[in-house]
Protein backbone atom coordinates (compact mmCIF):
# COMPACT_ATOMS: atom_id res chain seq x y z
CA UNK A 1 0.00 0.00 0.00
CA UNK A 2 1.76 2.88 -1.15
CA UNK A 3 -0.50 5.33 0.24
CA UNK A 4 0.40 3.85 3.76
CA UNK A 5 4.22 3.84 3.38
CA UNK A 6 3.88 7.28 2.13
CA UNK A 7 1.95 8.38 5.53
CA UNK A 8 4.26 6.26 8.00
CA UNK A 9 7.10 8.14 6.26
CA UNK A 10 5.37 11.65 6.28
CA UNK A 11 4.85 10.80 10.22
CA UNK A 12 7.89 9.53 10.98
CA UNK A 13 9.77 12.59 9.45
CA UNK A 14 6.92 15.38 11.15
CA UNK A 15 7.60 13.34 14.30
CA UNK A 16 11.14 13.43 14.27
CA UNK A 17 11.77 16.98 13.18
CA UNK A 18 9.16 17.97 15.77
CA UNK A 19 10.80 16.29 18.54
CA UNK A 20 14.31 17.87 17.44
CA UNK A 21 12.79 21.39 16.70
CA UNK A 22 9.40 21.73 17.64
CA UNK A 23 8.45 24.47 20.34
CA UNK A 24 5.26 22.80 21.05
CA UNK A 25 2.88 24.94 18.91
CA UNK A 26 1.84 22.30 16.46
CA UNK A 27 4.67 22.26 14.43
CA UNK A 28 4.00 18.83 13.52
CA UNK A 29 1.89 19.76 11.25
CA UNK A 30 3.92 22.14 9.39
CA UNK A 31 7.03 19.27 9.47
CA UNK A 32 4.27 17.08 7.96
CA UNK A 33 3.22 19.77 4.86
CA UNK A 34 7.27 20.35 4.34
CA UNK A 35 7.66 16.60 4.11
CA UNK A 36 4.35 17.13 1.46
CA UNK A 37 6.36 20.02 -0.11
CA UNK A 38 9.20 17.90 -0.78
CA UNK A 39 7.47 14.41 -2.05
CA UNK A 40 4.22 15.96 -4.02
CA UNK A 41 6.39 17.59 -6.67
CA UNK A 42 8.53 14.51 -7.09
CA UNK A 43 5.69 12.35 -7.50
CA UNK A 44 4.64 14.63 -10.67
CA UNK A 45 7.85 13.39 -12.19
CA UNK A 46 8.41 10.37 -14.55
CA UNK A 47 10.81 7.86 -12.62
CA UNK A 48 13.35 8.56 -14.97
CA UNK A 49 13.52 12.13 -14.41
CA UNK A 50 14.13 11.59 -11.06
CA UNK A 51 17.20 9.83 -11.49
CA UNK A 52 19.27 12.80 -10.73
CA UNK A 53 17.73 13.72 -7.52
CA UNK A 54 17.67 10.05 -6.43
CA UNK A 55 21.39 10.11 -6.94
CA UNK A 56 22.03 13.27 -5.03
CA UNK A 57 19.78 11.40 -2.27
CA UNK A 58 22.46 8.37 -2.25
CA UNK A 59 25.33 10.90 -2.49
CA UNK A 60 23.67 12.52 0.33
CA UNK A 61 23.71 9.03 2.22
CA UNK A 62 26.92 7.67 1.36
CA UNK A 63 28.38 10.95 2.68
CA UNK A 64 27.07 10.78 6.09
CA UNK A 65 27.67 6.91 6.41
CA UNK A 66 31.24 8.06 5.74
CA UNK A 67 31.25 10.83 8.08
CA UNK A 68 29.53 8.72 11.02
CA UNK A 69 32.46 6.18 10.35
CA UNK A 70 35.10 8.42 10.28
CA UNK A 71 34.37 10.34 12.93
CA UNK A 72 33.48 7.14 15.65
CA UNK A 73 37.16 5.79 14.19
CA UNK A 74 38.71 9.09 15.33
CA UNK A 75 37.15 9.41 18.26
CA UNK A 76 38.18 5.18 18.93
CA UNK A 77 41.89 6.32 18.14
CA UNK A 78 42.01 9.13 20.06
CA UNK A 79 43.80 9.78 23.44
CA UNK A 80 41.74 12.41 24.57
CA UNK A 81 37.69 11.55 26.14
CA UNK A 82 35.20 12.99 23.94
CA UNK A 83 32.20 12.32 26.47
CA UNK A 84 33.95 13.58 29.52
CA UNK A 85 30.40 16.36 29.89
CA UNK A 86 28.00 12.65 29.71
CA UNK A 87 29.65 10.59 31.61
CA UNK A 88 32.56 10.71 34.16
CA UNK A 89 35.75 8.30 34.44
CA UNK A 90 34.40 6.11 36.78
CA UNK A 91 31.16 5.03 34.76
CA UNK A 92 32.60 4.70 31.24
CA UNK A 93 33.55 0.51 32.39
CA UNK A 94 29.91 0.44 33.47
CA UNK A 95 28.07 1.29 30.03
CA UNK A 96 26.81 -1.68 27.85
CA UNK A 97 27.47 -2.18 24.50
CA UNK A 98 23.57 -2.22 23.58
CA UNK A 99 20.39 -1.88 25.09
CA UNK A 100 17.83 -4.99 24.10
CA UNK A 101 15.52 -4.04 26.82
CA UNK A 102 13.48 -2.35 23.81
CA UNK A 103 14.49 -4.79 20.89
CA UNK A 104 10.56 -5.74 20.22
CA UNK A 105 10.09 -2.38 19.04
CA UNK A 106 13.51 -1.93 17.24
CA UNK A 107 12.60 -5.18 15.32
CA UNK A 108 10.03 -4.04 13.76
CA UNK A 109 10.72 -0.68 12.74
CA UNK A 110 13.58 -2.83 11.18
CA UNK A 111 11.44 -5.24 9.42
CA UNK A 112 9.36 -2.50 8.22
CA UNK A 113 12.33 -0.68 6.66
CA UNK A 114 13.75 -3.73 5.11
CA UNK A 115 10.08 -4.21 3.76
CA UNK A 116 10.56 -0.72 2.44
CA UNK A 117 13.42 -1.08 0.82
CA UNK A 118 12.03 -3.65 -1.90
C-alpha cells in the first residue's frame, strides 16, 4: 500500500523533526506539509527524471555513512575523552554495549524498513 508507506514516512519525518525542533505549537503539522512540499512535486515526475535527484539522495547518504564512520574511528583512536560532559571516568567501564531491553520495538521498525526497501 503505497499510500500507507507514504503516511508512516510523512509521520515519521513530522515526528522526528518535531521532537528535534518543535516548540510545542503544532509544528507537527507544518514538518508534515514540508515533508508534502518535498514528495508531491517529485511524485509529478516520470521515474526517470528523477534519477538525478535520487542520486544526489544516495550521495547525500553515502556521505554521512562516511562521516559517522570516520568520525566514531577518530574518536576510537584518540587519546583524549570525547564524552567527559555525559559521563565521568568512573562510569565509562559500566556502560553496555547495547540496550535490548526495547528490541521488540527496534525489530520491527527494522522489518518494516527492510520491507521498504524492496
Amino acid at each position: 500500500d503505497l499510500y500507507g508507506i507514504t503516511w508512516a514516512t510523512a509521520s515519521v519525518f513530522a515526528l522526528s523533526l518535531d521532537a528535534a525542533l518543535g516548540n510545542g505549537n503544532h509544528d507537527y503539522e507544518m514538518f508534515v506539509l514540508v515533508f508534502a512540499a518535498i514528495v508531491v512535486p517529485l511524485s509529478f515526475f516520470h521515474v526517470i527524471d528523477q534519477v538525478k535527484v535520487q542520486m544526489g539522495f544516495l550521495c547525500g547518504r553515502v556521505v554521512m555513512v562516511f562521516l559517522m564512520v570516520s568520525t566514531t574511528a577518530a574518536a576510537y583512536r584518540s587519546d583524549t575523552p570525547h564524552f567527559q560532559n555525559v559521563l565521568d571516568g568512573s562510569q565509562l567501564n559500566s556502560v553496555p554495549l547495547a540496550n535490548f531491553s526495547n528490541f521488540s520495538a527496534s525489530i520491527q521498525v527494522v522489518i518494516f524498513s527492510t520491507a521498504y526497501q524492496f
